[in-house]
Protein backbone atom coordinates (compact mmCIF):
# COMPACT_ATOMS: atom_id res chain seq x y z
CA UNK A 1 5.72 -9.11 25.35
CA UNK A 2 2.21 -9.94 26.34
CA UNK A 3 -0.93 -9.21 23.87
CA UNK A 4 -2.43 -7.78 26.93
CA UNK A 5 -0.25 -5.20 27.19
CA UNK A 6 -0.59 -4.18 24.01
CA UNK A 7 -4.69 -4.33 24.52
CA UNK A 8 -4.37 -2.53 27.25
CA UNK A 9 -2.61 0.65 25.66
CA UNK A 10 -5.37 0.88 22.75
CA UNK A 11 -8.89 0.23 23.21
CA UNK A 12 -10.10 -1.17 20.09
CA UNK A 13 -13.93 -1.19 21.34
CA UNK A 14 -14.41 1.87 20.04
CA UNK A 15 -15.10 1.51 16.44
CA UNK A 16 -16.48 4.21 13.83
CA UNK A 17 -17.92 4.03 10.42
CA UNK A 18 -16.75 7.79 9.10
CA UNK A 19 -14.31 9.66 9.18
CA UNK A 20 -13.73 11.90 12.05
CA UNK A 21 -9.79 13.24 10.23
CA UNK A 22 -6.52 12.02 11.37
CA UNK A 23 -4.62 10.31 9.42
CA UNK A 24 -4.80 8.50 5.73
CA UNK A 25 -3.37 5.43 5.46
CA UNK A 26 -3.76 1.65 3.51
CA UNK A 27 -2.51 -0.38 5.59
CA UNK A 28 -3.57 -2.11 9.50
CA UNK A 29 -2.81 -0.35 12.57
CA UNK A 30 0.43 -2.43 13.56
CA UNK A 31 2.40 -1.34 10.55
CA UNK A 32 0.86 2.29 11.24
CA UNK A 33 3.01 2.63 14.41
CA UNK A 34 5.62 0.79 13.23
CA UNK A 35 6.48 3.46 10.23
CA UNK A 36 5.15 6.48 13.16
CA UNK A 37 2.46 7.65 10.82
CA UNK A 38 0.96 9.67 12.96
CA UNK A 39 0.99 12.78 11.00
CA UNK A 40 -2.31 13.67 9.37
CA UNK A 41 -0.85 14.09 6.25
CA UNK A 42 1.36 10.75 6.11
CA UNK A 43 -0.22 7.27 4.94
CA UNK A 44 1.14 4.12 4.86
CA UNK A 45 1.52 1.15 2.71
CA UNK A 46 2.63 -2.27 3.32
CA UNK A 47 3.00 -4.33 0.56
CA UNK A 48 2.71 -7.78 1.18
CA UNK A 49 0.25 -10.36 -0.32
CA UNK A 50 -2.59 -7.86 0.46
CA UNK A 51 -2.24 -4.34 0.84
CA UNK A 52 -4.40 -3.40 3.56
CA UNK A 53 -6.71 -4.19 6.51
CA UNK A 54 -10.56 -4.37 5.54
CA UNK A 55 -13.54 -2.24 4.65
CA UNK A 56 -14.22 0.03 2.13
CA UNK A 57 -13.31 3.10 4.36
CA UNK A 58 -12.45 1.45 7.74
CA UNK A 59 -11.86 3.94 10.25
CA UNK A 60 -10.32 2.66 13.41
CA UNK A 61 -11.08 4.70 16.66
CA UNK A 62 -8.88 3.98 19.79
CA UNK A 63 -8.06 5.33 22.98
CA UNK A 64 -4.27 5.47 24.24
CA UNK A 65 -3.80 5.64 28.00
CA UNK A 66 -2.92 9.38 27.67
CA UNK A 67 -6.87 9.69 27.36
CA UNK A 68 -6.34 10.78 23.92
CA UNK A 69 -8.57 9.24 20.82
CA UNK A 70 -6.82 8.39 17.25
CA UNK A 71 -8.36 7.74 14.29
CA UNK A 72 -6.80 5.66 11.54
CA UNK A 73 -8.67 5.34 7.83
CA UNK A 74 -7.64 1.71 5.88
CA UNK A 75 -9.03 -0.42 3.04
CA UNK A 76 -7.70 -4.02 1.70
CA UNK A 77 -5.91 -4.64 -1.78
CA UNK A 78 -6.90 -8.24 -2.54
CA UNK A 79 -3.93 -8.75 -4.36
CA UNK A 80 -0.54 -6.99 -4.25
CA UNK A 81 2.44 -9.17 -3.72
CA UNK A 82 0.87 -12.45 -5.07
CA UNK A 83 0.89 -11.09 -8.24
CA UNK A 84 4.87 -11.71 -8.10
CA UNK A 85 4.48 -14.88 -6.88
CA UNK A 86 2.28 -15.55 -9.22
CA UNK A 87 4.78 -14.57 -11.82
CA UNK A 88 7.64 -17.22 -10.51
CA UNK A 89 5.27 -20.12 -9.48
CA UNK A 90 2.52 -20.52 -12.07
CA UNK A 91 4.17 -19.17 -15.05
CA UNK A 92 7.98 -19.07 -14.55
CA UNK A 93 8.79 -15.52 -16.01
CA UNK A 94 10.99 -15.05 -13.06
CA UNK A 95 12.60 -17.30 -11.16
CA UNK A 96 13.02 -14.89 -8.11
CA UNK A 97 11.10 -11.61 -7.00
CA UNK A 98 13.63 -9.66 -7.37
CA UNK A 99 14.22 -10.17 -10.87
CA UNK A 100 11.66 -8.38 -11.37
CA UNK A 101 13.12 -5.09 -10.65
CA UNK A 102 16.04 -5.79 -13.37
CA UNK A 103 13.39 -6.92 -15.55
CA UNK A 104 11.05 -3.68 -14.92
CA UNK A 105 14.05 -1.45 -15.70
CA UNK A 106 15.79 -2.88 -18.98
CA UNK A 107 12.77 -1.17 -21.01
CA UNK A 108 11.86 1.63 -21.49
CA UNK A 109 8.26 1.91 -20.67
CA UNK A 110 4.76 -1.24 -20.63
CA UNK A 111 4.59 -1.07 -24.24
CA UNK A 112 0.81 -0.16 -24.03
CA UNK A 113 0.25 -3.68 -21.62
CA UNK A 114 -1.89 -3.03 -18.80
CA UNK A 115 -2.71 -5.86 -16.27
CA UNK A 116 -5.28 -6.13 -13.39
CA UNK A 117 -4.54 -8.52 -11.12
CA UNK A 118 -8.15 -9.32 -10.06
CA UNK A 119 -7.16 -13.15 -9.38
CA UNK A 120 -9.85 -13.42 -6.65
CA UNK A 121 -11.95 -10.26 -7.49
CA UNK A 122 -11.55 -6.34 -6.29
CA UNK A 123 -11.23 -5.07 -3.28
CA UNK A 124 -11.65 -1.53 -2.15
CA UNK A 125 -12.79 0.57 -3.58
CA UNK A 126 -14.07 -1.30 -6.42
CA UNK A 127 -15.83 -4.06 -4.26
CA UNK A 128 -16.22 -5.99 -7.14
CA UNK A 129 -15.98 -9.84 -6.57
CA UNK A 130 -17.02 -11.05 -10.20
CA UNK A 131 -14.04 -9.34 -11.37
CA UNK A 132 -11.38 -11.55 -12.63
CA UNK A 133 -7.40 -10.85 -13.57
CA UNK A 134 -6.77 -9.61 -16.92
CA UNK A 135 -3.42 -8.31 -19.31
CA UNK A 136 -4.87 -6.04 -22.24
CA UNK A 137 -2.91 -4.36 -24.70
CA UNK A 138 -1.16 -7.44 -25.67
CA UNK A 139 0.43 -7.61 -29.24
CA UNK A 140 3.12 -9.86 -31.34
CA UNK A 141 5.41 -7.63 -29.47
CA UNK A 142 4.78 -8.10 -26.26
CA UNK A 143 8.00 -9.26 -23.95
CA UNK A 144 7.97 -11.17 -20.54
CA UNK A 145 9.67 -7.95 -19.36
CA UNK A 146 7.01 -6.38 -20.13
CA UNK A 147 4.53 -8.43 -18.00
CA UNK A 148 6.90 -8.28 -15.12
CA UNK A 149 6.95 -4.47 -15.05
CA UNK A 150 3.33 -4.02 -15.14
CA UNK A 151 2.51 -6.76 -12.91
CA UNK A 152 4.61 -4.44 -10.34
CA UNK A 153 2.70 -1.22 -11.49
CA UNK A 154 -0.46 -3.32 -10.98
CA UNK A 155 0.74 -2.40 -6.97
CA UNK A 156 0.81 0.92 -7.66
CA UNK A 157 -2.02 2.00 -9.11
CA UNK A 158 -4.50 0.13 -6.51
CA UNK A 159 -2.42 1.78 -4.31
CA UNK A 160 -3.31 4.98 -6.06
CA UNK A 161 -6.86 4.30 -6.22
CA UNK A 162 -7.56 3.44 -2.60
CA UNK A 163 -5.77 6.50 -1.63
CA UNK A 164 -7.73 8.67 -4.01
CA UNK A 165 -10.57 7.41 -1.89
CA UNK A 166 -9.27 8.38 0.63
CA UNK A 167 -8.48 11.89 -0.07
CA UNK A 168 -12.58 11.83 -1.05
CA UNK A 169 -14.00 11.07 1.89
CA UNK A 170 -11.15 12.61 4.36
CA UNK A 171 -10.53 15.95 2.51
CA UNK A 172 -6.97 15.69 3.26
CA UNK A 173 -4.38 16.07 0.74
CA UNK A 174 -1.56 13.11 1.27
CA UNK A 175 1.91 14.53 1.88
CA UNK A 176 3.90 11.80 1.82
CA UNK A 177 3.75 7.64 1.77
CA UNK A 178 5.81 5.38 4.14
CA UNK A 179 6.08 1.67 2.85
CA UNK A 180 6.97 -1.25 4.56
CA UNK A 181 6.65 -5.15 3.40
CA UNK A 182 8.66 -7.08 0.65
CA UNK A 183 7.91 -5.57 -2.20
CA UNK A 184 8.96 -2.38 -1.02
CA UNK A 185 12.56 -3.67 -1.08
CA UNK A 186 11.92 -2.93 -4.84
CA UNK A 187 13.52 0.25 -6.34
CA UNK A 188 11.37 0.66 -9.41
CA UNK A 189 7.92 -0.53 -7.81
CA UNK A 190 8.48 2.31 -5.21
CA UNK A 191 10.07 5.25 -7.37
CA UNK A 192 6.86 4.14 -9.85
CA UNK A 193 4.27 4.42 -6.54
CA UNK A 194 6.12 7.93 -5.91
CA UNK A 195 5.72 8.94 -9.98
CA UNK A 196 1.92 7.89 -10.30
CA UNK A 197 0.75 9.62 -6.82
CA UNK A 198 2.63 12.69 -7.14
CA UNK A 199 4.09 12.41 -3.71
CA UNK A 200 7.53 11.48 -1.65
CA UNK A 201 7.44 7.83 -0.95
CA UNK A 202 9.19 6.64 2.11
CA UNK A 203 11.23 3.88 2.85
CA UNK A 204 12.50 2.69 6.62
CA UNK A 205 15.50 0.76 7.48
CA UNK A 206 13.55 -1.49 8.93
CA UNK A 207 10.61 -3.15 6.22
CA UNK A 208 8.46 -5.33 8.81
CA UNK A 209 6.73 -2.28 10.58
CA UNK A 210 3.43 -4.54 11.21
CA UNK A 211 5.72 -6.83 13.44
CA UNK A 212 7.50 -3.17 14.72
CA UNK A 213 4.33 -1.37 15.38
CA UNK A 214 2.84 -4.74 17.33
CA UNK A 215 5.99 -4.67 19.49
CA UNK A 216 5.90 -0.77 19.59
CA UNK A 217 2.54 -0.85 21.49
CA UNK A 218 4.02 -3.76 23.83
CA UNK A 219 5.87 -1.31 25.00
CA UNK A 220 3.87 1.27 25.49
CA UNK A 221 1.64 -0.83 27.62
CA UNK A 222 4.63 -2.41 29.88
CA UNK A 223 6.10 1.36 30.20
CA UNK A 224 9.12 0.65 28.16
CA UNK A 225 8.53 4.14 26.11
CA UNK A 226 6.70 6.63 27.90
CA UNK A 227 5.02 8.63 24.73
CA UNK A 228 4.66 8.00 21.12
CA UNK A 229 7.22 10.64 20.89
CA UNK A 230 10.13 8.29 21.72
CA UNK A 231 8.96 5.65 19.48
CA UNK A 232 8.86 8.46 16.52
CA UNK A 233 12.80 8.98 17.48
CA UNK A 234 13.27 5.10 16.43
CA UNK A 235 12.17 5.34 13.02
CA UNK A 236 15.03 5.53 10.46
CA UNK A 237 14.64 6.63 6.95
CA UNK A 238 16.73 3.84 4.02
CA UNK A 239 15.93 6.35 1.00
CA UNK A 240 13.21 8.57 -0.09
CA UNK A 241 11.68 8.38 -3.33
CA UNK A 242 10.40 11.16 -4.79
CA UNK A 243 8.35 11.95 -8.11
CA UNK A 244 10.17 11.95 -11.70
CA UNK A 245 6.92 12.10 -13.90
CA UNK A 246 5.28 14.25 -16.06
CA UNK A 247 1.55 15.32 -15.30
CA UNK A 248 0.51 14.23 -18.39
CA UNK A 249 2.04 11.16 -18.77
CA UNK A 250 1.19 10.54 -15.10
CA UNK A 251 -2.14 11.49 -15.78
CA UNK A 252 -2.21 8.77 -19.35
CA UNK A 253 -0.86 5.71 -17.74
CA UNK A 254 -3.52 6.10 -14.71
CA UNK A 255 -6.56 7.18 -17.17
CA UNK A 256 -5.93 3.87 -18.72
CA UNK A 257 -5.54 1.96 -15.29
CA UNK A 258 -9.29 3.07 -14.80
CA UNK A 259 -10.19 1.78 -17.95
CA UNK A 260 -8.60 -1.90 -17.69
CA UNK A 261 -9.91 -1.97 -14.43
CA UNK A 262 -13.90 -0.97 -15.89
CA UNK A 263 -13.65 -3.75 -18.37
CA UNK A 264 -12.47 -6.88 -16.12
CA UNK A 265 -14.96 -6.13 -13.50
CA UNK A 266 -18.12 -8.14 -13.29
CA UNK A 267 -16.51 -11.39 -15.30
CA UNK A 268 -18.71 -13.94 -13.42
């Protein structure tokens, strides 16, 4: 499939810095069409090394060849995967990523550890690049289970806090969350991302929806699906996740989120 196909079915010269209502979403535009998030209640989130595209509140404004303009609202998590990797290369708590979904689930809870994963800074919406990575609420007691649990919370509450943005500045309410990326392979990390936003999280068969959504538009351009409608048809559901949590411990856990997140910023 040729990149000028897929040019030619979105014009991406069109580019606006508020927010005009469509859709919410955190991550880019490929993974977007890849999970059909076209509803304008329905974000999505692709975990990977960085969650997200760029910009504080990046709203991307394109024209289809039906004539028709979308809007699409994304920000960037620096850090979001790494912070795995970061667990089985440069300290050797795990020894693969998916250990740390065993790990996350043989307790019963972070033992009051909370840990920002500010390696390189913040990103949206804290913009903060003197902000460095920091565990707090360590104590004699404190396992390596324990730090592999909340380094996969860590995902979930930037997750939370972009979209909370979001909701700010858009005025719509999210409905639902599709994922897509490695990390969403992980049963805790995403029934945890359904408990602390208080919504359905999504998952497809198919994980790489940046690489789905790029081929998606391909065909769009060459004619191989006549309307967004048949790609929606595509899409197939692996298991929804949906919200376990009490308010107030929902409401606890993020309160002191914001509060670990306050005290690393501004470092350097």
């Amino acid at each position: 499939m040729n990149f000028s196909n897929i040019c030619s079915y979105w014009n991406y010269s069109q580019i606006s810095s508020s927010w005009y209502g469509a859709q919410i979403g955190s991550s880019g535009n490929g993974a977007k069409i890849g999970s059909s998030g076209y509803g304008a209640q329905i974000g999505s989130s692709g975990y990977g090394a960085k969650i997200g595209s760029s910009g504080k509140h990046a709203v991307i404004c394109c024209t289809g060849k039906d004539g028709k303009v979308k809007y699409s609202m994304g920000a960037s998590i620096l850090i979001a995967g790494q912070v795995v990797q970061w667990l089985r290369d440069k300290i050797n708590i795990v020894e693969t990523a998916a250990q740390t979904e065993e790990m996350a689930e043989s307790i019963p809870d972070n033992g009051g550890l909370f840990f920002v994963p500010a390696f390189t800074g913040l990103g949206a919406p804290h913009w903060n690049t003197g902000a460095r990575g920091m565990m707090i609420g360590i104590t004699a007691a404190t396992t390596k289970e324990q730090m592999a649990r909340e380094a996969l919370e860590s995902m979930a509450y930037q997750t939370r806090d972009l979209l909370e943005e979001m909701e700010r500045n858009s005025g719509i309410k999210l409905k639902e969350l599709k994922v897509d990326g490695g990390a969403s392979q992980n049963d805790f990390l995403m029934q945890f991302q359904a408990d602390i936003l208080n919504c359905n999280v999504v998952r497809p068969k198919d994980i790489e929806t940046t690489a789905l959504g790029a081929c998606y538009l391909a065909g769009l351009g060459c004619g191989i699906f006549k309307s967004e409608d048949e790609i929606k048809k595509l899409w197939e559901v692996d298991k929804v996740f949906t919200p376990k949590m009490d308010e107030e411990t929902r409401e606890e856990l993020y309160s002191r989120w914001c509060k670990a997140v306050e005290r690393c910023k501004d470092w350097l």
